[in-house]
N, C-alpha and C. Protein backbone atom coordinates (compact mmCIF):
# COMPACT_ATOMS: atom_id res chain seq x y z
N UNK A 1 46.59 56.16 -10.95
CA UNK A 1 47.76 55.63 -11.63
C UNK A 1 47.59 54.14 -11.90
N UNK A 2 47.16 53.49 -11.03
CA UNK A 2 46.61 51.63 -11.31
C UNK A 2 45.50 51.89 -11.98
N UNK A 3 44.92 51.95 -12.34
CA UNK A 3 43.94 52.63 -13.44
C UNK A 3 43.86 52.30 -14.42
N UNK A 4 45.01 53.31 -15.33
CA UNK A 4 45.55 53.04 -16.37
C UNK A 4 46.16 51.91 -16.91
N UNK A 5 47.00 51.44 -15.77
CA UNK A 5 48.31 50.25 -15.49
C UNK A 5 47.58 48.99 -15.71
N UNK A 6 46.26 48.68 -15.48
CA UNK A 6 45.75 47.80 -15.60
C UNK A 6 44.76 47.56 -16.46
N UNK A 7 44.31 48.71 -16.84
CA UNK A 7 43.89 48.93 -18.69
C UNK A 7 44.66 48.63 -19.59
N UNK A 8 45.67 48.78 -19.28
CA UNK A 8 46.91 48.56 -20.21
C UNK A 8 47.54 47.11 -20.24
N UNK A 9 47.26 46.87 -19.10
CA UNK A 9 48.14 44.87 -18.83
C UNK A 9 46.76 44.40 -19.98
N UNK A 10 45.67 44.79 -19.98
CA UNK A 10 44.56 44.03 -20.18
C UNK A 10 44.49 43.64 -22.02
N UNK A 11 44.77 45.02 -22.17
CA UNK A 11 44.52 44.88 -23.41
C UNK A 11 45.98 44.35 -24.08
N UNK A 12 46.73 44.34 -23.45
CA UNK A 12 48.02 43.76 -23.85
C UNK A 12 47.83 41.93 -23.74
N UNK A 13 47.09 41.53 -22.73
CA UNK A 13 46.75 40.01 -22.46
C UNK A 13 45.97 40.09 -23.57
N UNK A 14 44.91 40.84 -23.67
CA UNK A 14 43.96 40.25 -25.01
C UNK A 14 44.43 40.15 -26.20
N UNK A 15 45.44 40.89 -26.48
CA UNK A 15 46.45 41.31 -27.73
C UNK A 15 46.85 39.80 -28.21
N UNK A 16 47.55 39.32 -26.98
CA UNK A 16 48.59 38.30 -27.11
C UNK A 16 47.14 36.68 -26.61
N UNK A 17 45.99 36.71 -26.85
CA UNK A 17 45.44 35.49 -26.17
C UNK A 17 44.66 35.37 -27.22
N UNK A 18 43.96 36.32 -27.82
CA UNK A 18 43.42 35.98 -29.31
C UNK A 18 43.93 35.98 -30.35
N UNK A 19 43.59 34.41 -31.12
CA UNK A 19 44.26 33.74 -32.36
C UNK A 19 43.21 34.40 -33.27
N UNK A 20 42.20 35.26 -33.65
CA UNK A 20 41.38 35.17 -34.55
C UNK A 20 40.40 35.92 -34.04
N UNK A 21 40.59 37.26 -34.92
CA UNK A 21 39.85 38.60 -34.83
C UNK A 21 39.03 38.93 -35.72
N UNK A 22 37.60 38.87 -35.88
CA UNK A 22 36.40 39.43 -37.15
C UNK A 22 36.68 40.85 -36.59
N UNK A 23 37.05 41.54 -37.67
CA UNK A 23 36.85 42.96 -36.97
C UNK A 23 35.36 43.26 -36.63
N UNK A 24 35.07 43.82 -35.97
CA UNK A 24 33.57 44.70 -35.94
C UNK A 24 33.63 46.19 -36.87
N UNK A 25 33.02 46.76 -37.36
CA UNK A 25 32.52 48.04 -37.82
C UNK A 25 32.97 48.60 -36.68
N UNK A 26 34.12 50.11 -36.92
CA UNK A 26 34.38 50.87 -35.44
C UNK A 26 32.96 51.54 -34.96
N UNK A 27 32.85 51.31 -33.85
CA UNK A 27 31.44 51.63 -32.94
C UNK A 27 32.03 53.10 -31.95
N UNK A 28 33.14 53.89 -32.40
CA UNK A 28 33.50 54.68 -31.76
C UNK A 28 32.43 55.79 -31.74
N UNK A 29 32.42 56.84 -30.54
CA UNK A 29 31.61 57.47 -30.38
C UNK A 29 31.92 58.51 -31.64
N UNK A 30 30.67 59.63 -32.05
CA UNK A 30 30.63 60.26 -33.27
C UNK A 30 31.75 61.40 -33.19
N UNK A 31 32.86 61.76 -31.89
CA UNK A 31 33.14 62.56 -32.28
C UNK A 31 34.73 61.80 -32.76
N UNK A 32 34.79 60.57 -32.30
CA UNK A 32 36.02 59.79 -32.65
C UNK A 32 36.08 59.42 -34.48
N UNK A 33 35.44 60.46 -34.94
CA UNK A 33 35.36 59.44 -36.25
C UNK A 33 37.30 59.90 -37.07
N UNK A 34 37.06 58.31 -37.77
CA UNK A 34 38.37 57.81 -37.89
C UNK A 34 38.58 57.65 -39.49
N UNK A 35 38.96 59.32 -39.60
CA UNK A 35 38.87 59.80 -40.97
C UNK A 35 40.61 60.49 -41.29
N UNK A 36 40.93 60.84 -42.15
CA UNK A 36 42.36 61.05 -42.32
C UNK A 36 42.34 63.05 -41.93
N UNK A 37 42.66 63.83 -40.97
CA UNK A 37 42.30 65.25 -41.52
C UNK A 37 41.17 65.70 -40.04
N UNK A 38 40.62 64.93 -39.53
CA UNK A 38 39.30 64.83 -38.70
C UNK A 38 39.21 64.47 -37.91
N UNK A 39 38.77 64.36 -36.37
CA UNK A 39 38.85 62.93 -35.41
C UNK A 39 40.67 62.03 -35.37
N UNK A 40 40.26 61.11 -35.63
CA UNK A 40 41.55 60.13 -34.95
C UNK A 40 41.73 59.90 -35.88
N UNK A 41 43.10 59.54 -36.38
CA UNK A 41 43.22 58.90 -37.42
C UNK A 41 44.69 58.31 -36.72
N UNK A 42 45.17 56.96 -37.21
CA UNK A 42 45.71 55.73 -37.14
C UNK A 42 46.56 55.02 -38.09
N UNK A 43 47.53 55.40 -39.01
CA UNK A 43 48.33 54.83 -39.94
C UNK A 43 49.36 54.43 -40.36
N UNK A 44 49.60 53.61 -41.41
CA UNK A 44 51.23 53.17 -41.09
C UNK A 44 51.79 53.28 -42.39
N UNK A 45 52.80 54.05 -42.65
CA UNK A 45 53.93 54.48 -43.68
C UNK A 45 54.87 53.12 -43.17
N UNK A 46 55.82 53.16 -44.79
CA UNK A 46 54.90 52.68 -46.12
C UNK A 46 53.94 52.35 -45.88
N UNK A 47 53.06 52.39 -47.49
CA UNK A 47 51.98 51.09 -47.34
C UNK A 47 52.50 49.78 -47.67
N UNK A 48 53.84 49.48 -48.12
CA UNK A 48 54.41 48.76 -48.75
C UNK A 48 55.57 48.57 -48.21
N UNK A 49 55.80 46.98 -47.54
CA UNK A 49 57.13 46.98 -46.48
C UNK A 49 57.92 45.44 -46.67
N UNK A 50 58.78 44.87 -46.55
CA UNK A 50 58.71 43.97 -46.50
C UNK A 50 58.97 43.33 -45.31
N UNK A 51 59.13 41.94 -45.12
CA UNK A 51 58.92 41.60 -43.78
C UNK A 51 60.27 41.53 -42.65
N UNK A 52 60.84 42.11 -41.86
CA UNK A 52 62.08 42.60 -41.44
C UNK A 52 61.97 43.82 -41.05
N UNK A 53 61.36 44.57 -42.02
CA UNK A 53 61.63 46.44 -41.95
C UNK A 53 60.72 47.05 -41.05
N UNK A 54 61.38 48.36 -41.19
CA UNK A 54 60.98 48.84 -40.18
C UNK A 54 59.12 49.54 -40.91
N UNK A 55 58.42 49.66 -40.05
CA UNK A 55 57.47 50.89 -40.51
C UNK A 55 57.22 51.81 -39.34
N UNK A 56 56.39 53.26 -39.52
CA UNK A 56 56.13 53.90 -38.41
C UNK A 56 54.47 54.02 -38.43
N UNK A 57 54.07 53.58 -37.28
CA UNK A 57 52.65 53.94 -36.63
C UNK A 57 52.85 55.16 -36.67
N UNK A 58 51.64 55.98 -36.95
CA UNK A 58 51.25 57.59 -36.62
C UNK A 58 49.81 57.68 -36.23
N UNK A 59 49.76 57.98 -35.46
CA UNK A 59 48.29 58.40 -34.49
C UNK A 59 48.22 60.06 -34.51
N UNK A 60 46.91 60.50 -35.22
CA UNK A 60 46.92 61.82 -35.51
C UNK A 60 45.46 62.23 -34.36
N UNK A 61 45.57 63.49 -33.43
CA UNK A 61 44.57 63.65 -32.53
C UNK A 61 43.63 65.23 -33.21
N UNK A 62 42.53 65.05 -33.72
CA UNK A 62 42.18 66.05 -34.42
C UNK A 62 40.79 66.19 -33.71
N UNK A 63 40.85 65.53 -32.74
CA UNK A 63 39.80 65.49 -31.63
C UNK A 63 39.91 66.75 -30.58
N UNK A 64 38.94 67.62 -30.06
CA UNK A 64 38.69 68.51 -29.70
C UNK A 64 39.11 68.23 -27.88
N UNK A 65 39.78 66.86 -27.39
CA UNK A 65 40.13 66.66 -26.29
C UNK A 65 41.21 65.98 -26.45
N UNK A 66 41.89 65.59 -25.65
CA UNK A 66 42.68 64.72 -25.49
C UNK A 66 42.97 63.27 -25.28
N UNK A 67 43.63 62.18 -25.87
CA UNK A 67 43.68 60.94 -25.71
C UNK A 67 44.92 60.56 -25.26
N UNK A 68 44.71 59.36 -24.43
CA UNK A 68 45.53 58.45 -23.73
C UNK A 68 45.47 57.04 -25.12
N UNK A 69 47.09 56.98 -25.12
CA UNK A 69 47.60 55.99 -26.33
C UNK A 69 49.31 55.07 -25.47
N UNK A 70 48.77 53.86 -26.15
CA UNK A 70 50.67 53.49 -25.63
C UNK A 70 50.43 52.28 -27.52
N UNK A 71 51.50 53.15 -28.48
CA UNK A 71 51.28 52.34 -29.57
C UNK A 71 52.62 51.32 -29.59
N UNK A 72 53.46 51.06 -28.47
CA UNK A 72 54.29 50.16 -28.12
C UNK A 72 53.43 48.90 -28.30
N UNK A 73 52.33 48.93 -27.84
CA UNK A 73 51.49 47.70 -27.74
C UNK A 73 50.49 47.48 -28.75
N UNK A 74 50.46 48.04 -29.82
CA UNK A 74 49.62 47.85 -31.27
C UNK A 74 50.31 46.51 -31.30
N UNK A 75 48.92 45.72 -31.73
CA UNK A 75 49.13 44.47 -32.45
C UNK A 75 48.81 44.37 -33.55
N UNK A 76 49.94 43.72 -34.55
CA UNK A 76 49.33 43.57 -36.24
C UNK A 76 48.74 42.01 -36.31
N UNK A 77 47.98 42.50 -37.35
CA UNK A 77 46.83 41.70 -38.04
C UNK A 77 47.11 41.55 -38.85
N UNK A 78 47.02 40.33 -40.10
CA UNK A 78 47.09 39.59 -41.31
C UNK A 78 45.00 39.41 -41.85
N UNK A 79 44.87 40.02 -42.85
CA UNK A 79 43.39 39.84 -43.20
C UNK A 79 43.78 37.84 -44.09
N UNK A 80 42.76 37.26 -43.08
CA UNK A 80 42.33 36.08 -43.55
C UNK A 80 41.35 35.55 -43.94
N UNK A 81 41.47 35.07 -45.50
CA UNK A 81 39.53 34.22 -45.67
C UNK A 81 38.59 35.51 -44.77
N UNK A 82 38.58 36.48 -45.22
CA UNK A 82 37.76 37.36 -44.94
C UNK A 82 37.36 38.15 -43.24
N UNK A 83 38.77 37.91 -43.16
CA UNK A 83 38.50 38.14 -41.57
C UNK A 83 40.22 38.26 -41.53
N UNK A 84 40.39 38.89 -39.85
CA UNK A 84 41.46 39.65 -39.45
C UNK A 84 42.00 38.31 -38.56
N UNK A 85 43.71 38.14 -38.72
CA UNK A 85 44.17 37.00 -37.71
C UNK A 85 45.20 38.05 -36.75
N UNK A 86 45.06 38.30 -35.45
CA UNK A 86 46.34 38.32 -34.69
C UNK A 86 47.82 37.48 -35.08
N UNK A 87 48.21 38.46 -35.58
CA UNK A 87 50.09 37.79 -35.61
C UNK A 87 51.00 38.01 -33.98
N UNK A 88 51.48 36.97 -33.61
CA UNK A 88 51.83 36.51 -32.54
C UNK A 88 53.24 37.42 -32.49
N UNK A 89 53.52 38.37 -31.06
CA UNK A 89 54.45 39.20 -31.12
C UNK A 89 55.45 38.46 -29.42
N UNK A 90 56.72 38.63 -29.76
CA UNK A 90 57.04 38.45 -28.30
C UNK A 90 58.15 39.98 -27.89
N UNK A 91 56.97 41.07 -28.49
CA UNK A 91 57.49 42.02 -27.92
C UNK A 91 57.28 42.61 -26.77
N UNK A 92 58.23 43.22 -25.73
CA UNK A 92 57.99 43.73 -24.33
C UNK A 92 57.55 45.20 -24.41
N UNK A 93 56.62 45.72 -23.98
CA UNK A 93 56.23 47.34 -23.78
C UNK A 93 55.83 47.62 -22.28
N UNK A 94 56.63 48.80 -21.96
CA UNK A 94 55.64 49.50 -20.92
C UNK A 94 54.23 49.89 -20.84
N UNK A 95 53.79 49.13 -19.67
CA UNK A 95 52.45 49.12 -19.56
C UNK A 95 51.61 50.92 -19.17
N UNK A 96 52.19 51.64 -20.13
CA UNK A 96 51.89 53.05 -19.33
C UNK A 96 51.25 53.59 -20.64
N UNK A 97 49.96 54.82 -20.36
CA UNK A 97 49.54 55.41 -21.28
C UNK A 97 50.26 56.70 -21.27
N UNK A 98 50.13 57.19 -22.74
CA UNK A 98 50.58 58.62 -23.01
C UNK A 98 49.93 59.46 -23.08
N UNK A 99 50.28 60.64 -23.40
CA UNK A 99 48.87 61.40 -23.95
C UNK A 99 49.20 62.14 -25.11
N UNK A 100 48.15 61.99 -25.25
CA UNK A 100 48.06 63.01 -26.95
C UNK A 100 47.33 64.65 -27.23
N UNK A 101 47.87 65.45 -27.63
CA UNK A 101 46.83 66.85 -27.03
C UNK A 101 46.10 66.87 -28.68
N UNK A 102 45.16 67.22 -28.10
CA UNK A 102 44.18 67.68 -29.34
C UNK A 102 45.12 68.56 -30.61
N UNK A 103 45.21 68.61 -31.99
CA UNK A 103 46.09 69.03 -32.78
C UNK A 103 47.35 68.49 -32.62
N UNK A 104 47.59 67.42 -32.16
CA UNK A 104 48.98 66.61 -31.95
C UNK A 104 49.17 65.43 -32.79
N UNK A 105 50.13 65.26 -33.19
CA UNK A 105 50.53 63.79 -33.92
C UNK A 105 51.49 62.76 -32.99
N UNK A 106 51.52 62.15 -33.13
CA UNK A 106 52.79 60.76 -32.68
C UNK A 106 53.16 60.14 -33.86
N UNK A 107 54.52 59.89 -33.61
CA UNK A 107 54.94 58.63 -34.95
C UNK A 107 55.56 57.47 -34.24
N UNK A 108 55.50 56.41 -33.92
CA UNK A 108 55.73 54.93 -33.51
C UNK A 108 56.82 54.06 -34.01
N UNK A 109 58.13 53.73 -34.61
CA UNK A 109 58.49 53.26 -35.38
C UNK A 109 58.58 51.56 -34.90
N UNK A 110 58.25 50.84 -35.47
CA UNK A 110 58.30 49.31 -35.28
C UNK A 110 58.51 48.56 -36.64
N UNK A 111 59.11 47.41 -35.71
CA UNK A 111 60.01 46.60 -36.98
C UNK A 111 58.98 45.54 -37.41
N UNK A 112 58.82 44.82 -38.69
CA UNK A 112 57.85 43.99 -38.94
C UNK A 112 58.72 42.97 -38.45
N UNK A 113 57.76 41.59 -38.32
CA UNK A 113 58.49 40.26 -37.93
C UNK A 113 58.51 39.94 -39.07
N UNK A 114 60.22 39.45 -39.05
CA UNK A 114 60.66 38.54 -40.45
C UNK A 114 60.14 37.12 -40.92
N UNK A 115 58.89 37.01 -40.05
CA UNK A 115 58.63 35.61 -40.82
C UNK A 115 57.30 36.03 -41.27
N UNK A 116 56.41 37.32 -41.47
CA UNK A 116 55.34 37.70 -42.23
C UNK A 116 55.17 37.27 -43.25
N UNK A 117 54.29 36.53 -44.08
CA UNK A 117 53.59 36.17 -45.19
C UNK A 117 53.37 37.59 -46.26
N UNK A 118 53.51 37.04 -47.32
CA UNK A 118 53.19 38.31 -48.09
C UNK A 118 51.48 38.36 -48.17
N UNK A 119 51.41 39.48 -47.74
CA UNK A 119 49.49 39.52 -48.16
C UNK A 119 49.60 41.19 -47.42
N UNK A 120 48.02 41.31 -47.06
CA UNK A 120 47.29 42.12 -46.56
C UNK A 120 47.50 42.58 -44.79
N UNK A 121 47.98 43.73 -44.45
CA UNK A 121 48.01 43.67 -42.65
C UNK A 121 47.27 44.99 -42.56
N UNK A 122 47.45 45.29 -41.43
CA UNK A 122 46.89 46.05 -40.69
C UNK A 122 47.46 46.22 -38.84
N UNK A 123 47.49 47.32 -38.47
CA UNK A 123 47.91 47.53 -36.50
C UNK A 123 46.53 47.57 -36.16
N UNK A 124 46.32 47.24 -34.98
CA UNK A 124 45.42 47.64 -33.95
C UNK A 124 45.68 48.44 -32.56
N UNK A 125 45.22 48.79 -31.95
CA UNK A 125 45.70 49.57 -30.97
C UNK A 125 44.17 50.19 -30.24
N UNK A 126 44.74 50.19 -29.01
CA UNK A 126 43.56 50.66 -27.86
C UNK A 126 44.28 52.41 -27.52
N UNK A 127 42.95 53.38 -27.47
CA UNK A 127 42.85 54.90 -26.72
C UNK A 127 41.73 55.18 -25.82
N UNK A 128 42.51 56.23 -25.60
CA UNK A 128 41.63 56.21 -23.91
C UNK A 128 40.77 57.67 -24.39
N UNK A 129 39.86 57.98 -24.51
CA UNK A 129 39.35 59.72 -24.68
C UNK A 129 39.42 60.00 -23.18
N UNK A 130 39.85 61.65 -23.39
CA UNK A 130 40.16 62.01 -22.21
C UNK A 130 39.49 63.37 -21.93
N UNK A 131 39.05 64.04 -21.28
CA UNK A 131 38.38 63.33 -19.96
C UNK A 131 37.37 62.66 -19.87
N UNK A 132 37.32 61.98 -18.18
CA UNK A 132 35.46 61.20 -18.23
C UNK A 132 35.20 60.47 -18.89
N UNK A 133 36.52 59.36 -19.90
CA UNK A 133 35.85 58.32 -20.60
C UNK A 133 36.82 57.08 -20.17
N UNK A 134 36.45 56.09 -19.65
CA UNK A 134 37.24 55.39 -18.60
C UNK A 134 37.13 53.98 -19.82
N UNK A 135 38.42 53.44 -19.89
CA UNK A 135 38.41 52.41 -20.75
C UNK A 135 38.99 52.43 -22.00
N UNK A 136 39.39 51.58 -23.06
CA UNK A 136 40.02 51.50 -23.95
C UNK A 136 39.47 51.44 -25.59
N UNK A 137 39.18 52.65 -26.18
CA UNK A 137 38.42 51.60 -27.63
C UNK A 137 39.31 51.49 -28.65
N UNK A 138 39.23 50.30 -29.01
CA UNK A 138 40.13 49.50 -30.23
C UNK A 138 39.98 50.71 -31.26
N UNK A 139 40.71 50.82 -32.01
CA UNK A 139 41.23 51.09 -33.42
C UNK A 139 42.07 50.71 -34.21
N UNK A 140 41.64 51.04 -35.59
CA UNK A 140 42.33 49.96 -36.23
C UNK A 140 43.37 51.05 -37.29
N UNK A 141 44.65 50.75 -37.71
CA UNK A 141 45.08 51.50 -38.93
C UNK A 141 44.41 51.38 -40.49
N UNK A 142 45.02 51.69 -41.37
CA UNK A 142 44.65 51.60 -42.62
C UNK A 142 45.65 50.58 -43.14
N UNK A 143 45.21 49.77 -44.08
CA UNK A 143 46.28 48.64 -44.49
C UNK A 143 47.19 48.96 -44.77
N UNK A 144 48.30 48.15 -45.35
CA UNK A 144 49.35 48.08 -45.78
C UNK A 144 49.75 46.81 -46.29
N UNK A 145 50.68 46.44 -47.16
CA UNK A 145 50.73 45.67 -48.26
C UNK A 145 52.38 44.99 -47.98
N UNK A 146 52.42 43.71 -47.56
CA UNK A 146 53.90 43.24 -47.07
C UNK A 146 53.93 41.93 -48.35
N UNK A 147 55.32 42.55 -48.98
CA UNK A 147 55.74 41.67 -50.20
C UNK A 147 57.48 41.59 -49.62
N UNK A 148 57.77 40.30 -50.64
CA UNK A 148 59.09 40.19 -50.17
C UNK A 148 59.99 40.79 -51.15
């Protein structure tokens, strides 16, 4: 049970301590592939929001096991000068993972912060594969487009 609890504080500190994210190419293992229909998939309705509103995270598990997710703690990203910036949240989440069963969906609903820039975003978010895979790998959603 501390396990998890502290996988979870962690990536929540890293969330909130980095100003300035290059994404990497996802390095997830081959059966995580992060396709819409397939593997994991990660997205946020609208693609088109403005800054105030609400949108919903959906994490789709098309993975042949099960994953550990807490998308309370997705952090959004602003694409900058060619690279990804952490937008600064002072939101509170339980530090607890969920689970997701193989053929399962989740939907997330979260509010954008009203002082977002119009441009380019994106969520991030840490899963756990389950069983026998100890640790968190980043994923990222598919963009979305914040105009006022």
């Amino acid at each position: 049970m501390k396990k998890p609890l502290v996988l979870a504080s962690l990536l929540l500190c890293a969330a909130c301590t980095a100003p300035h994210l290059d994404a990497p190419p996802l390095t997830l293992p081959p059966e995580m592939n992060v396709v819409p229909g397939a593997g994991l998939s990660f997205t946020v309705e609208p693609r088109t929001a403005a800054p105030g509103t609400a949108v919903t995270l959906i994490l789709r598990n098309g993975l042949p096991r099960p994953v550990s997710y807490n998308l309370c703690s997705s952090a959004v990203e602003q694409r900058q000068a060619g690279g990804w910036t952490a937008i600064p949240s002072d939101g509170v989440c339980t530090l607890e993972l969920r689970g997701l069963q193989p053929g399962q969906e989740v939907r997330y609903p979260r509010t954008l912060p009203a002082t977002l820039a119009p441009g380019e975003y994106r969520f991030r978010t840490g899963v756990e594969l389950q069983p026998n895979r100890a640790g968190l790998e980043q994923i990222y959603s598919g963009t979305f487009i914040v105009r006022r």
